[in-house]
Structure formats: structure tokens, C-alpha cells
Protein backbone atom coordinates (compact mmCIF):
# COMPACT_ATOMS: atom_id res chain seq x y z
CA UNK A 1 143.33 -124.87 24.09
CA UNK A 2 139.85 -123.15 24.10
CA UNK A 3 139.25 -120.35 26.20
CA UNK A 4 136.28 -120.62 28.69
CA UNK A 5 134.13 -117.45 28.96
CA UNK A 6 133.61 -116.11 32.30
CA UNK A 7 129.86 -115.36 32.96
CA UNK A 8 128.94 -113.82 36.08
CA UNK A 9 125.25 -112.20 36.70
CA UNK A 10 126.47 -108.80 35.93
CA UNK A 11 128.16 -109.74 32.56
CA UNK A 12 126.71 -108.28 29.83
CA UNK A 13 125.10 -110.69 27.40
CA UNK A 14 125.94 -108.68 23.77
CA UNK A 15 129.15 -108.44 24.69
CA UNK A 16 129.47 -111.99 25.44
CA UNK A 17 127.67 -113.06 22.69
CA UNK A 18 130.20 -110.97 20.79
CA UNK A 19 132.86 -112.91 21.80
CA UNK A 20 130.73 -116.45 21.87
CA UNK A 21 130.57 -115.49 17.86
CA UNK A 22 134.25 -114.41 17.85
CA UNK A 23 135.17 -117.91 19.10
CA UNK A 24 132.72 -119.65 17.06
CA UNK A 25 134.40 -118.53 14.18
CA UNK A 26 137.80 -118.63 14.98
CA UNK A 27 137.81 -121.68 17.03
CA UNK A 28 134.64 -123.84 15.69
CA UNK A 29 133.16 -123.83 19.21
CA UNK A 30 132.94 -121.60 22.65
CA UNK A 31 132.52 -122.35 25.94
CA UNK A 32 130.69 -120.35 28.49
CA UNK A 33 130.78 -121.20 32.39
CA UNK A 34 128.39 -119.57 35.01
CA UNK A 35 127.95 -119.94 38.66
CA UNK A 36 124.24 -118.98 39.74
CA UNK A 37 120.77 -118.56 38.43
CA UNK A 38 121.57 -115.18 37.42
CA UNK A 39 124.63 -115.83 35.77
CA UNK A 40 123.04 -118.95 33.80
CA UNK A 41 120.41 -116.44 32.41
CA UNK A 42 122.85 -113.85 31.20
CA UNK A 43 125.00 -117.22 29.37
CA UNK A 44 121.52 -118.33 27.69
CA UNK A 45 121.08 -114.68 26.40
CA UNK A 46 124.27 -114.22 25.35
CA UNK A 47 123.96 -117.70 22.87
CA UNK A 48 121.10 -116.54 21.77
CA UNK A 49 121.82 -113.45 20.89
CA UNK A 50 125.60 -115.46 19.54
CA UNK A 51 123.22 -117.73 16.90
CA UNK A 52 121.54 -114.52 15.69
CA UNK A 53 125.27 -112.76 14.93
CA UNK A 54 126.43 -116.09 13.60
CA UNK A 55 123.25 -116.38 11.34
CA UNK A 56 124.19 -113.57 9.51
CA UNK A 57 127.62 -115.88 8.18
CA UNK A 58 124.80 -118.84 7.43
CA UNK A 59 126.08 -120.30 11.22
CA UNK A 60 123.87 -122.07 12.95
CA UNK A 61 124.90 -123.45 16.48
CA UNK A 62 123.47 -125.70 18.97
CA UNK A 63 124.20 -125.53 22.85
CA UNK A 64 125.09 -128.38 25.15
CA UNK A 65 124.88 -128.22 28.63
CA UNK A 66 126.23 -129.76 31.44
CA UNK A 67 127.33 -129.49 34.89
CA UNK A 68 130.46 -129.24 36.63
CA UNK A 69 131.94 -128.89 40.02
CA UNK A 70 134.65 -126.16 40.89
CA UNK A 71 137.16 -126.14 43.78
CA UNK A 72 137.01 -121.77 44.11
CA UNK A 73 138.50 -120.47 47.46
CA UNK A 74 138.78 -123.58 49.18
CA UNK A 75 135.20 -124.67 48.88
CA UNK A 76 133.33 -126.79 45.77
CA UNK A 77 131.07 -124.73 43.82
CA UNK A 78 128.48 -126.98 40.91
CA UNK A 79 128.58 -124.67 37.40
CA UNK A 80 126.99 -125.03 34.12
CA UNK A 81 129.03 -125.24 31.16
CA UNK A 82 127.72 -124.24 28.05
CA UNK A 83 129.46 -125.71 24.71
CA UNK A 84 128.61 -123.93 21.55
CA UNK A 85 129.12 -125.01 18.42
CA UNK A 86 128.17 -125.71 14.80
CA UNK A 87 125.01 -127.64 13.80
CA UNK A 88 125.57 -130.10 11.68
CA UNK A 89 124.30 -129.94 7.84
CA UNK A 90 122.07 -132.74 7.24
């Protein structure tokens, strides 16, 4: 099963993109979850920052977003979820 990455607004985005790049490699995709505007922001950096690590192995990725909702601590929270993953070669 894939692991989901954890963003939150204080997480910071070269060490996630570290590990988006880790998974990419390993796994053929990653998936990144955040709660919050702040937490979304610090997801998008971190794939960016992912596709310029992964660039260096001639990876390119594309992102998909989508939403989600989230039953935390007895109330429903909406997150975005992030799938990253190869591009494929024409």
C-alpha cells in the first residue's frame, strides 16, 4: 500500500519533496494530503521542488489533485490530495 505524506503548514517543503522523490522512485507515485491553505502551499512547493530532484534521474512527474473529506476527532474535515507520478513518454 502507498504511504500518504502528512503535510501540515509547518512541514518543511525540501524535506517533503525529499521524500515525494524517495517515493517516486521507489513506488512509481506519492501521495501528499494537506488540510488548510497553508498546508496546500507547503504540498505545491514540496512537488515542485520533488520534479526538480527527480529531473536530475530524467523524471518528469505530473500532479493530480483532488479533494477529499476526513472524519478527524469526531468532526469532517475537506483535504486535498495530491497524486504524483510519472509523465508519460509520448
Amino acid at each position: 500500500m502507498l504511504p500518504v505524506l502528512k503535510v501540515s503548514a509547518r512541514s518543511a517543503p525540501r524535506a517533503v519533496a525529499g521524500a515525494v522523490a524517495h517515493s517516486v522512485r521507489q513506488q512509481g507515485t506519492a501521495q501528499l494530503v494537506a488540510i488548510g491553505p497553508e498546508a496546500v502551499n507547503q504540498a505545491v512547493k514540496a512537488i515542485v521542488l520533488a520534479r526538480g530532484y527527480l529531473a536530475t534521474d530524467g523524471i518528469d512527474v505530473v500532479m493530480v489533485p483532488a479533494f477529499t473529506r476526513l472524519q478527524l476527532s469526531n468532526e469532517e474535515r475537506t483535504a486535498m490530495v495530491f497524486t504524483v507520478r510519472p509523465r508519460e513518454k509520448k
